[in-house]
C-alpha atoms as a PDB file:
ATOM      1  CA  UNK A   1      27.687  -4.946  12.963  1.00  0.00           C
ATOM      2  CA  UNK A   2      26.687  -8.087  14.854  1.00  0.00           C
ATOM      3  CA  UNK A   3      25.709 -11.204  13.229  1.00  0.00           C
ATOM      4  CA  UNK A   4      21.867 -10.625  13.654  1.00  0.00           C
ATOM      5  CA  UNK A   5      22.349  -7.399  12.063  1.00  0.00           C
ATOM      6  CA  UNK A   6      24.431  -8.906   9.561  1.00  0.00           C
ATOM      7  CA  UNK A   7      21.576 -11.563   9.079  1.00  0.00           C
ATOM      8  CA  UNK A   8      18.644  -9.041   8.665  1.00  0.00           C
ATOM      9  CA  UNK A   9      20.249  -6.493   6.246  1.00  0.00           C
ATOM     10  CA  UNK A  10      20.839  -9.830   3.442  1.00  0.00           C
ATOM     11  CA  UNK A  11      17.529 -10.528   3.838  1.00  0.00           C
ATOM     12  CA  UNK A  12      16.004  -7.122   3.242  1.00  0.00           C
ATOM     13  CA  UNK A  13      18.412  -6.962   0.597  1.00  0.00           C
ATOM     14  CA  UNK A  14      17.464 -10.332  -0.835  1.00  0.00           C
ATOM     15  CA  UNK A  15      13.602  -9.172  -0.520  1.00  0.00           C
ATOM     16  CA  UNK A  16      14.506  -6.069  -2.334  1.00  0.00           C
ATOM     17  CA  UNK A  17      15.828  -8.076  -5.165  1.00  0.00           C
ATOM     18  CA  UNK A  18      12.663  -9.864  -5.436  1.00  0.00           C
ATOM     19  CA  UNK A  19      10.515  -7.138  -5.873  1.00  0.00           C
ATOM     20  CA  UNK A  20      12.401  -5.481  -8.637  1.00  0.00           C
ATOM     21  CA  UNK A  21      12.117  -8.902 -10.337  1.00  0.00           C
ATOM     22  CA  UNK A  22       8.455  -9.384  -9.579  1.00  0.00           C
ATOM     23  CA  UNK A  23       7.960  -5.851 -12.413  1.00  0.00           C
ATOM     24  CA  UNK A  24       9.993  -8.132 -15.165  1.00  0.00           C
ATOM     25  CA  UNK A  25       8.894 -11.215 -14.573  1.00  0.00           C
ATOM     26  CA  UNK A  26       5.339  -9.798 -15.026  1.00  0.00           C
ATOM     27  CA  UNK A  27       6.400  -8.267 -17.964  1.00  0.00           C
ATOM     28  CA  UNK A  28       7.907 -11.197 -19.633  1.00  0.00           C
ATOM     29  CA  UNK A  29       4.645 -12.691 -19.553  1.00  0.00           C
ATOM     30  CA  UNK A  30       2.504 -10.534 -20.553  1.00  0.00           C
ATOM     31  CA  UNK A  31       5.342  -9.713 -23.850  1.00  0.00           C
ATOM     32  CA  UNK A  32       5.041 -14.029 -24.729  1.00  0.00           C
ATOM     33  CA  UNK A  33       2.712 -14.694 -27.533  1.00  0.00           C
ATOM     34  CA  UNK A  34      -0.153 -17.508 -27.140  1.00  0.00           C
ATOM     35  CA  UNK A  35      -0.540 -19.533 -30.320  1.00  0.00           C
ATOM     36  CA  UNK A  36      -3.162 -22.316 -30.637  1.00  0.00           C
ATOM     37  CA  UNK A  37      -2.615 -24.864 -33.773  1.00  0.00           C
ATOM     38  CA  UNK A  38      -5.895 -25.971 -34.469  1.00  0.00           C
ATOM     39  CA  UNK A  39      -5.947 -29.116 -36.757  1.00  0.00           C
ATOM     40  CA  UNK A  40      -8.997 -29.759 -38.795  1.00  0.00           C
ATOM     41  CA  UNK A  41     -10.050 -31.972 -41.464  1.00  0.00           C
ATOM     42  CA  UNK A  42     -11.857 -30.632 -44.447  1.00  0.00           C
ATOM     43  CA  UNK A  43     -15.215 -30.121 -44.334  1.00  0.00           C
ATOM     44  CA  UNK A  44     -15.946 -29.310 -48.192  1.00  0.00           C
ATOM     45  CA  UNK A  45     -14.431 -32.215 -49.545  1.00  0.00           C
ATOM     46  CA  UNK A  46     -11.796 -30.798 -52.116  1.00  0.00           C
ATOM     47  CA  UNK A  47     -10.152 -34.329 -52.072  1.00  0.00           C
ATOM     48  CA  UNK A  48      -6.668 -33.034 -52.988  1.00  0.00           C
ATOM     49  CA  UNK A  49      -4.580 -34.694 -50.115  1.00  0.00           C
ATOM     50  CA  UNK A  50      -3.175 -38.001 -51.030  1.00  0.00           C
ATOM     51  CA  UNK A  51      -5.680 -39.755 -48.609  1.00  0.00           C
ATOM     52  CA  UNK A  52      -9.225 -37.944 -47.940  1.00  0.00           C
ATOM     53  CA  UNK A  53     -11.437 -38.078 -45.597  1.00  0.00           C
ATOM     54  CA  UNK A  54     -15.021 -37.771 -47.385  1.00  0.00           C
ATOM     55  CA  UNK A  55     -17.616 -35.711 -44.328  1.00  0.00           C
ATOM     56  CA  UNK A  56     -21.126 -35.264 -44.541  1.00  0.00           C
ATOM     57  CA  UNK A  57     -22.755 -32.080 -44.974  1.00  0.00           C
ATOM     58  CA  UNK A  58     -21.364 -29.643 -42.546  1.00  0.00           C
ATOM     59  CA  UNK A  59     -24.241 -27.049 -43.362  1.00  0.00           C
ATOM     60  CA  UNK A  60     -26.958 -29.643 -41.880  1.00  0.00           C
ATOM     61  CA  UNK A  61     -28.930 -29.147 -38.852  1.00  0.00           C
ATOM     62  CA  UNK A  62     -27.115 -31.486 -37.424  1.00  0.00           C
ATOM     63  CA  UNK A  63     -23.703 -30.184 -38.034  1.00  0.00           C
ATOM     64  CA  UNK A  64     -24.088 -26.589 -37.129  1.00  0.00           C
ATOM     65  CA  UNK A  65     -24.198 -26.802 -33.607  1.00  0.00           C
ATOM     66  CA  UNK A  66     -21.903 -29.209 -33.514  1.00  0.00           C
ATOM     67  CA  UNK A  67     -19.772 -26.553 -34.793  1.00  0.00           C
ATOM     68  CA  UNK A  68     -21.215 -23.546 -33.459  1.00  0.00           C
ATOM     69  CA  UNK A  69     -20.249 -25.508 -29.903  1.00  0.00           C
ATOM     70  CA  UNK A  70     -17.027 -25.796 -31.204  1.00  0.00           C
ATOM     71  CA  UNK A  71     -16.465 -21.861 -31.953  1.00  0.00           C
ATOM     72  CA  UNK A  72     -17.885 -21.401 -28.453  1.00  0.00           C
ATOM     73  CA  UNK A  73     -15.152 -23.528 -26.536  1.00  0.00           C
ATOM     74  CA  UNK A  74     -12.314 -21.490 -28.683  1.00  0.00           C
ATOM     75  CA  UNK A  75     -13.801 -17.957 -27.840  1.00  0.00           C
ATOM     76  CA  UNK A  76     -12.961 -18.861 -24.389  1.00  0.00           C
ATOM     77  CA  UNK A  77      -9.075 -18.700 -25.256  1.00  0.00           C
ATOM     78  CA  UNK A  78     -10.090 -15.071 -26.038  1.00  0.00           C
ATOM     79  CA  UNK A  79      -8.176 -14.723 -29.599  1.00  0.00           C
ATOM     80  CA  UNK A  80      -6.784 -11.113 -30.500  1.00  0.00           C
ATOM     81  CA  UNK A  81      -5.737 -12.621 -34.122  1.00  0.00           C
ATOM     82  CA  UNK A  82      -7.366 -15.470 -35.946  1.00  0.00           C
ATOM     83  CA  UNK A  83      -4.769 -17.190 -39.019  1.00  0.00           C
ATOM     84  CA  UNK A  84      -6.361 -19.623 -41.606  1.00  0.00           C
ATOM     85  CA  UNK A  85      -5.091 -21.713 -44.322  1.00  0.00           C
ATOM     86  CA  UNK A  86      -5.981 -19.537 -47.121  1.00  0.00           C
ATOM     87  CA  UNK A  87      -4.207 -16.900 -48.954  1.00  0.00           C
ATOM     88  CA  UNK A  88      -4.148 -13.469 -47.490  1.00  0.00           C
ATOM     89  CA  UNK A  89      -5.985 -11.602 -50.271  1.00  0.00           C
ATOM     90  CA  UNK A  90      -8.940 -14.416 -50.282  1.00  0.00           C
ATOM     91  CA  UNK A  91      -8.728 -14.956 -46.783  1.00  0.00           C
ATOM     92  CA  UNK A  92      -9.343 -10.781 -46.347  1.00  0.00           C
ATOM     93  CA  UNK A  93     -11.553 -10.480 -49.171  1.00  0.00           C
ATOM     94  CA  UNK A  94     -14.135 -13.560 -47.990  1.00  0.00           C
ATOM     95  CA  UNK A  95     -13.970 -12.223 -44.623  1.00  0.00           C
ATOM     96  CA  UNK A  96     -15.133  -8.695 -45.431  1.00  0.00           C
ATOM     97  CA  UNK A  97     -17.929 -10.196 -47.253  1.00  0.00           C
ATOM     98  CA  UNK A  98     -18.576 -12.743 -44.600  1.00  0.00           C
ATOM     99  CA  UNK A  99     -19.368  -9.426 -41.835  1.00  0.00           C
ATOM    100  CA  UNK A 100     -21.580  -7.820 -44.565  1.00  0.00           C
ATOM    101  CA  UNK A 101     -23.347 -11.128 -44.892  1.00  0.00           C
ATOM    102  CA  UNK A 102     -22.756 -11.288 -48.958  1.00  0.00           C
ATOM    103  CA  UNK A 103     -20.817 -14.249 -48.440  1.00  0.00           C
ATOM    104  CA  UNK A 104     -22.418 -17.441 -49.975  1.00  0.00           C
ATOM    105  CA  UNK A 105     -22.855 -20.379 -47.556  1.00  0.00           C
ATOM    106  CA  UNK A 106     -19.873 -22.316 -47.311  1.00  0.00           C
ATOM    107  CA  UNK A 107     -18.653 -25.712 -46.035  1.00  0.00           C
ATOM    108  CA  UNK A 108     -15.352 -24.686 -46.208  1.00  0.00           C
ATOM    109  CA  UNK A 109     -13.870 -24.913 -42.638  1.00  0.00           C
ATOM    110  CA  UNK A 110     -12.023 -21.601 -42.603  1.00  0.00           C
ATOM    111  CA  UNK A 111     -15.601 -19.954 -43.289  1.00  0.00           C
ATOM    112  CA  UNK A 112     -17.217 -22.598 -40.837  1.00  0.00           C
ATOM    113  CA  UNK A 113     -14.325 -22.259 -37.727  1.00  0.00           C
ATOM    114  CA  UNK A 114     -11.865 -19.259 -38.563  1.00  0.00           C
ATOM    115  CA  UNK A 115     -14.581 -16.675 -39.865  1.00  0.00           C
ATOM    116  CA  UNK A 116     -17.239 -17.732 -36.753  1.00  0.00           C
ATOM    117  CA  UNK A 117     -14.209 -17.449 -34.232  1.00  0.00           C
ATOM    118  CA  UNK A 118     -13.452 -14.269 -35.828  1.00  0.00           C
ATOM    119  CA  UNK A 119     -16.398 -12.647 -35.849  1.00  0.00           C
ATOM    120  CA  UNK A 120     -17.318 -13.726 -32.353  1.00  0.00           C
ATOM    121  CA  UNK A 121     -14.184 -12.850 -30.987  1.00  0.00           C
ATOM    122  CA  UNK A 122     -15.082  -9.005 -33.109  1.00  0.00           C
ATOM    123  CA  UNK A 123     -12.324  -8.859 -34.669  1.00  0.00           C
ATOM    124  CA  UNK A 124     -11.969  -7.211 -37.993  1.00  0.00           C
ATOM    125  CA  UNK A 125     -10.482  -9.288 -40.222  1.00  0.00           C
ATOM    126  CA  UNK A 126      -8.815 -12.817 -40.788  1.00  0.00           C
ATOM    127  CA  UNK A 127      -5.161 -13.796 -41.868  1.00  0.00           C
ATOM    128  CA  UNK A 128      -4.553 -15.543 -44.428  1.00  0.00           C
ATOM    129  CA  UNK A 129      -0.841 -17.574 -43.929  1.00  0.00           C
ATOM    130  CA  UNK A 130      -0.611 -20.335 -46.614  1.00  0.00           C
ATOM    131  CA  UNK A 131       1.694 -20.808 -48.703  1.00  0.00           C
ATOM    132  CA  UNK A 132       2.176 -22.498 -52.136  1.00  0.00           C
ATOM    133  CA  UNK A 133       4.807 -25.239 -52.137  1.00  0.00           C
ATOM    134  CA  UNK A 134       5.363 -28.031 -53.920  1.00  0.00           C
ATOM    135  CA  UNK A 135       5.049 -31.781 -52.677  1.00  0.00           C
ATOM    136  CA  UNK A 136       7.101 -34.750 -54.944  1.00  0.00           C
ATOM    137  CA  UNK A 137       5.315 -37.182 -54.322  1.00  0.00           C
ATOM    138  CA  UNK A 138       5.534 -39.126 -57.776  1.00  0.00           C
ATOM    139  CA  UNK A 139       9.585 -39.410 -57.444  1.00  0.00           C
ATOM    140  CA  UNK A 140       9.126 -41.130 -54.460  1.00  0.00           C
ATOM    141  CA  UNK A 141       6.505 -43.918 -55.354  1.00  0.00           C
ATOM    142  CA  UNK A 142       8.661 -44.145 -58.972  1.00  0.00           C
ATOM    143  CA  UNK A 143      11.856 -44.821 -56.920  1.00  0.00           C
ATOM    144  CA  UNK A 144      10.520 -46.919 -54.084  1.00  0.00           C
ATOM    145  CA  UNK A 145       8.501 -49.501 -57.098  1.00  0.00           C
ATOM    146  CA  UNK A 146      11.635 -49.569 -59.019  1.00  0.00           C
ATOM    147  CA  UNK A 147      13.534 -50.452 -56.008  1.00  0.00           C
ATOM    148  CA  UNK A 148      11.846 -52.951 -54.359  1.00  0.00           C
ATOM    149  CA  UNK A 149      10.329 -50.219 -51.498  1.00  0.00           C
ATOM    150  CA  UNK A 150       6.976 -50.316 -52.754  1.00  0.00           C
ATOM    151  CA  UNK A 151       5.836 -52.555 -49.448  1.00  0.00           C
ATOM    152  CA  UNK A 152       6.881 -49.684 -47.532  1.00  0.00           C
ATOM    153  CA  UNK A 153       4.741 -46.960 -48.709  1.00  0.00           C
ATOM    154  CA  UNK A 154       1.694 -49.373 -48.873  1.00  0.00           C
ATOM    155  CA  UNK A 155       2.169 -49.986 -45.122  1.00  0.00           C
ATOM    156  CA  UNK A 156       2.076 -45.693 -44.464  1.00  0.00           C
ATOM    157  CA  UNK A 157      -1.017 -45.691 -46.743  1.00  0.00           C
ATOM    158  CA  UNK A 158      -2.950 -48.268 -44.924  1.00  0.00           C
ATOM    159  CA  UNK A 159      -2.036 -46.838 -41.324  1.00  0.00           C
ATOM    160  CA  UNK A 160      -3.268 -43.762 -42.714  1.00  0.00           C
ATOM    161  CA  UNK A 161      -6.169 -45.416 -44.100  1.00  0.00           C
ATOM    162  CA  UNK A 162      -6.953 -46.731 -40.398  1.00  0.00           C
ATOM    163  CA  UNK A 163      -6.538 -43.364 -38.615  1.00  0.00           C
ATOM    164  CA  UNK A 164      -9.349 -42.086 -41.403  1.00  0.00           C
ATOM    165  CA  UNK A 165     -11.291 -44.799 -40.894  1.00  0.00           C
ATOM    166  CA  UNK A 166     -11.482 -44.073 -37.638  1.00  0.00           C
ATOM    167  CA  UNK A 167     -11.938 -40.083 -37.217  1.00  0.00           C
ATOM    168  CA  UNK A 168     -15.005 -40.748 -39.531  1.00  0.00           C
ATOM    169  CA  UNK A 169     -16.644 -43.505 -36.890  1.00  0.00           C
ATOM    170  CA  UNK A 170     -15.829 -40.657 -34.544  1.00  0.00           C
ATOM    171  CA  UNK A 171     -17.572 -38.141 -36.932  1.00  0.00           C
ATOM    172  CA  UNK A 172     -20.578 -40.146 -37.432  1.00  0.00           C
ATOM    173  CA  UNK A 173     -20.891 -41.265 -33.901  1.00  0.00           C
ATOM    174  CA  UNK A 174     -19.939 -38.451 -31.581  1.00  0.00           C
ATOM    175  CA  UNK A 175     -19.824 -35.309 -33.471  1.00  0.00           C
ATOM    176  CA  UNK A 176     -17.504 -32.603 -35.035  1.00  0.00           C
ATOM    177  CA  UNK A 177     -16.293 -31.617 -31.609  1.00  0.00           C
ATOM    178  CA  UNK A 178     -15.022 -35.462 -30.990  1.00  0.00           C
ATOM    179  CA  UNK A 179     -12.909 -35.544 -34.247  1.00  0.00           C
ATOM    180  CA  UNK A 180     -11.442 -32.217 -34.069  1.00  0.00           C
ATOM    181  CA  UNK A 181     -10.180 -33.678 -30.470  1.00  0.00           C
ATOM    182  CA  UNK A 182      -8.941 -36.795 -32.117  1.00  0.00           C
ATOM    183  CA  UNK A 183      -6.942 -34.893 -34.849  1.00  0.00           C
ATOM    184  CA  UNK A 184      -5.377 -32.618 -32.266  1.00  0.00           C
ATOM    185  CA  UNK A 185      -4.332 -35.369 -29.860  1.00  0.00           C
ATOM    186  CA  UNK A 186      -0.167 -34.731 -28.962  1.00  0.00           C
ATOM    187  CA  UNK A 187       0.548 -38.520 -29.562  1.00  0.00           C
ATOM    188  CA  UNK A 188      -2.198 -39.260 -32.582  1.00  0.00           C
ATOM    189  CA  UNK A 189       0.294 -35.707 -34.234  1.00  0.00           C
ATOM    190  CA  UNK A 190       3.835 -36.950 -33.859  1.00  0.00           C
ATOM    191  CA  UNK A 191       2.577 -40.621 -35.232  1.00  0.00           C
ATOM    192  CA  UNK A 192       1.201 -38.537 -38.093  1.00  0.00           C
ATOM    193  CA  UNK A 193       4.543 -37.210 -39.017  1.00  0.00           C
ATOM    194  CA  UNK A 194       5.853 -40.500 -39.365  1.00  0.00           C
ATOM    195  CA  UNK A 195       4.970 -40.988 -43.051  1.00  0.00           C
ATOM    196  CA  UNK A 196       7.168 -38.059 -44.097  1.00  0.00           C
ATOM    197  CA  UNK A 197       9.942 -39.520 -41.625  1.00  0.00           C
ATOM    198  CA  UNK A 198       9.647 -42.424 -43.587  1.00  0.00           C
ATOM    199  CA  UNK A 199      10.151 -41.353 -46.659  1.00  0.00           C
ATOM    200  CA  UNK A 200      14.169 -40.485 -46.001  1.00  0.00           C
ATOM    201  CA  UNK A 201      14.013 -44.569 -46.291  1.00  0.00           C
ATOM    202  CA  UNK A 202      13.392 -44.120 -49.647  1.00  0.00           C
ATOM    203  CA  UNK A 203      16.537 -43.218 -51.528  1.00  0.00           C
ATOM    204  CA  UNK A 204      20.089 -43.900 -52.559  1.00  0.00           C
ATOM    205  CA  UNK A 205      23.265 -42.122 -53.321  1.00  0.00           C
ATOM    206  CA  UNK A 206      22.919 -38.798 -55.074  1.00  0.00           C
ATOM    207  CA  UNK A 207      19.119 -40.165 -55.581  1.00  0.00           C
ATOM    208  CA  UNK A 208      17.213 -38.961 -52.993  1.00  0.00           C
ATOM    209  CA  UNK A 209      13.574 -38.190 -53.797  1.00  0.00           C
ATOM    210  CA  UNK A 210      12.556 -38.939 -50.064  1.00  0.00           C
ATOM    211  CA  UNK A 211      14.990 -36.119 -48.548  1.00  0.00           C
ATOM    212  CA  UNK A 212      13.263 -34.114 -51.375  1.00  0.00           C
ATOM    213  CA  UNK A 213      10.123 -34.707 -50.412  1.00  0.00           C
ATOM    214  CA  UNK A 214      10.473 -33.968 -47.122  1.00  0.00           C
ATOM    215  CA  UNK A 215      12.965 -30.567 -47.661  1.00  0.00           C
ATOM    216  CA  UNK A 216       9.827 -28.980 -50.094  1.00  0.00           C
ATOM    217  CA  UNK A 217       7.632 -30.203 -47.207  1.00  0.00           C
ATOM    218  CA  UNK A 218       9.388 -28.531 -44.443  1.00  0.00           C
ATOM    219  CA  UNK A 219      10.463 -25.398 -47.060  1.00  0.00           C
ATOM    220  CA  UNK A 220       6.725 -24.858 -46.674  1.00  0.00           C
ATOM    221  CA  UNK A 221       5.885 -25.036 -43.317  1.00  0.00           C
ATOM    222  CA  UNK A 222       8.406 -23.217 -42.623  1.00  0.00           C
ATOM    223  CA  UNK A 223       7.239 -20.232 -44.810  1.00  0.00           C
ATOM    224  CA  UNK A 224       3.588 -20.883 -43.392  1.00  0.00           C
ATOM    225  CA  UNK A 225       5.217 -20.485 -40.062  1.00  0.00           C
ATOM    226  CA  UNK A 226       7.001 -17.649 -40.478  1.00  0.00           C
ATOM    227  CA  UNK A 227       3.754 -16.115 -41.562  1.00  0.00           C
ATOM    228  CA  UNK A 228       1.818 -16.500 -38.484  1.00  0.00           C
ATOM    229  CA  UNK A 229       5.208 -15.159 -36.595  1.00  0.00           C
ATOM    230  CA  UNK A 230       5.437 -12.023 -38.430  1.00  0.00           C
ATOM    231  CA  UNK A 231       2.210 -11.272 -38.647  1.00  0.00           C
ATOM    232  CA  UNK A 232       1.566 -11.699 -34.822  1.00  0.00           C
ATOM    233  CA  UNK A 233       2.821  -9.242 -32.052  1.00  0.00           C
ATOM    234  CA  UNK A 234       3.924  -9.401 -28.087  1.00  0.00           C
ATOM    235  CA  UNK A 235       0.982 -10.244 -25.958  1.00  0.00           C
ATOM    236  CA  UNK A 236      -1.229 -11.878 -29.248  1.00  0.00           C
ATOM    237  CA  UNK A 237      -3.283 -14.881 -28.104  1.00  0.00           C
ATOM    238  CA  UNK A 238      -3.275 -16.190 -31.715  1.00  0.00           C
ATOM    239  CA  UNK A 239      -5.587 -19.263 -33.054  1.00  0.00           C
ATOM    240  CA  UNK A 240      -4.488 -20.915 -36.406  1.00  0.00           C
ATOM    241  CA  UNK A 241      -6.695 -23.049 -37.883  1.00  0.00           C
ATOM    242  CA  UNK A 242      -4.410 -25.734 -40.701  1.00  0.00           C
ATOM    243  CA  UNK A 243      -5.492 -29.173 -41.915  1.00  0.00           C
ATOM    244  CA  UNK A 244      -4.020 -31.587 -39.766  1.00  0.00           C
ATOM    245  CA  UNK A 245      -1.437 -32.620 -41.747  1.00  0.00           C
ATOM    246  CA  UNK A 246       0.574 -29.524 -40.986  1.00  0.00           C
ATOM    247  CA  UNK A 247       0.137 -29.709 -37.336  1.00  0.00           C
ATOM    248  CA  UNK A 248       3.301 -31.285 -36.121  1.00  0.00           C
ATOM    249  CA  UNK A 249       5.313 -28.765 -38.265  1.00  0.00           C
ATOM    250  CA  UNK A 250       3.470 -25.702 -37.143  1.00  0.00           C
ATOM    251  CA  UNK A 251       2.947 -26.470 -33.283  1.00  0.00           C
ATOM    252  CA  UNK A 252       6.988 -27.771 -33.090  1.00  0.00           C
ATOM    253  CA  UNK A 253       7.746 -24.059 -34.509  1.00  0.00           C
ATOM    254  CA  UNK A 254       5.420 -22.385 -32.667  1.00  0.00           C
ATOM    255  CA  UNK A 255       6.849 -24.291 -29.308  1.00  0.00           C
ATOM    256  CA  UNK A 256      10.581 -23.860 -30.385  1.00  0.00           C
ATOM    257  CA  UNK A 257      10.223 -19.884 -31.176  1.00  0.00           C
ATOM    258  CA  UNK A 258      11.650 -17.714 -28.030  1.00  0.00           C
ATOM    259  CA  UNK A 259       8.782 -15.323 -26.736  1.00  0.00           C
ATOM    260  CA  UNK A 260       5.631 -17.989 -28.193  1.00  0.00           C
ATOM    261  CA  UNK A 261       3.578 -20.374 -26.225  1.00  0.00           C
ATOM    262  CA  UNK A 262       2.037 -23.095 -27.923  1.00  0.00           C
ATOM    263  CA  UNK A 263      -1.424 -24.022 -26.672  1.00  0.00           C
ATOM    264  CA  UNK A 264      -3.380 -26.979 -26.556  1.00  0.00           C
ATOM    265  CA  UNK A 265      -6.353 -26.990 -28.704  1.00  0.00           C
ATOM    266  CA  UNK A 266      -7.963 -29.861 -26.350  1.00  0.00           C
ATOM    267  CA  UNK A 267      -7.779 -27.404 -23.419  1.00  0.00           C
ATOM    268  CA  UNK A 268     -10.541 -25.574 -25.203  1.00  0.00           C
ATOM    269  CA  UNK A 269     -12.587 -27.651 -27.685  1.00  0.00           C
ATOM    270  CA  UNK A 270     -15.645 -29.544 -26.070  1.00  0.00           C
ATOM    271  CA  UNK A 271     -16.053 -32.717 -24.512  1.00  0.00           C
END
């Protein structure tokens, strides 16, 4: 065979390679699993977080189509699976009641963002992934007064302070679609893990109430994440919808997990 012939039989063997890859390649993508972290604040004002953020009425006429905009720019994402930060009986039970329109008016924002997506996206029900866990808190502020650390935490409380201080001007001024982007800005969630970062600070020895803190933390965000995981299958485009708090956790698990995509909740709330 002469070196032209040579030449031409690689590259129709090369080509023929391609094309069997082209099949797998395709169906590697279409296996991977789309998960969107949505980070939200709370729009009923339960006031259980260490710092709150205190809304205005979220049933008003001038909040719900702020919010209905909001659903809108998700359903374009095209969900097969909606998660929320309830527990799975509740979260099923509401929901049901929510189609058959027995559902009291809520300012909850799983009722206000998960159960709209869900319903406009027809599907027939809506996950409930949270998970108790507990969050020692206390041991840390005891231990960081008692040795000399107090300064530390008060400078994480007033830079958390700021960042509410802000999303509210951004509430009041521009709308529910303008905070949500805030609150699920890359760089405004990794700063937002810093607090429980610092905490490992906070500690000595065998006496180490920040590494505590931060293990029950993780323990359940872990468990939360595992949730949406198991519950999902190859080929789900899955939206999650978490206070805000949780989002670093959740989108670094999501992003870290062979056969998931984590998508960016900016690419598809409003402008």
């Amino acid at each position: 065979m002469n070196p032209g012939s040579k030449f031409a039989a690689l590259l129709l063997a090369g080509i023929g390679v391609l094309f069997l890859c082209v099949p797998l390649l395709a169906h590697a993508s279409e296996a991977t699993t789309e998960v969107m972290i949505v980070g939200t604040f709370h729009m009923s004002n339960p006031g259980k977080d260490l710092h709150n953020l205190m809304v205005d009425d979220m049933l008003s006429q001038k909040r719900q189509p702020e919010i209905a905009a909001v659903v809108e720019g998700l359903a374009k994402f095209r969900p097969t699976m909606v998660d929320a930060e309830w527990d799975a009986p509740v979260a099923r039970e509401r929901y049901d009641a929510y189609l058959k329109g027995t559902l009291p008016p809520s300012r909850n924002e799983v009722v206000q963002l998960a159960f709209r997506l869900a319903k406009t996206a027809g599907l027939t029900t809506v996950h409930g992934v949270d998970v108790d866990g507990d969050f020692p808190f206390e041991a840390v502020q005891s231990y960081a007064q008692a040795h000399g650390q107090g300064a530390l935490l008060e400078e994480q409380g007033r830079s958390i302070d700021a960042m509410l201080a802000t999303q509210k001007d951004l509430l009041d001024s521009k709308g529910v679609p303008a905070a949500l982007r805030m609150l699920n800005d890359p760089q405004l969630i990794a700063g937002g893990n810093a607090f429980y970062r610092t905490a490992l600070k906070i500690g000595g020895d065998s006496t180490q109430p920040g590494a505590d803190l931060l293990t029950a933390w993780y323990r359940r965000n872990f468990l939360i994440c595992a949730n949406i995981l198991q519950l999902s299958k190859p080929g789900d485009r899955v939206v999650v919808f978490y206070g805000s708090g949780h989002s670093f956790l959740l989108r670094q698990c999501i992003a870290e997990t062979p056969g998931f995509r984590l998508v960016e909740a900016n690419a598809y709330l409003p402008k």
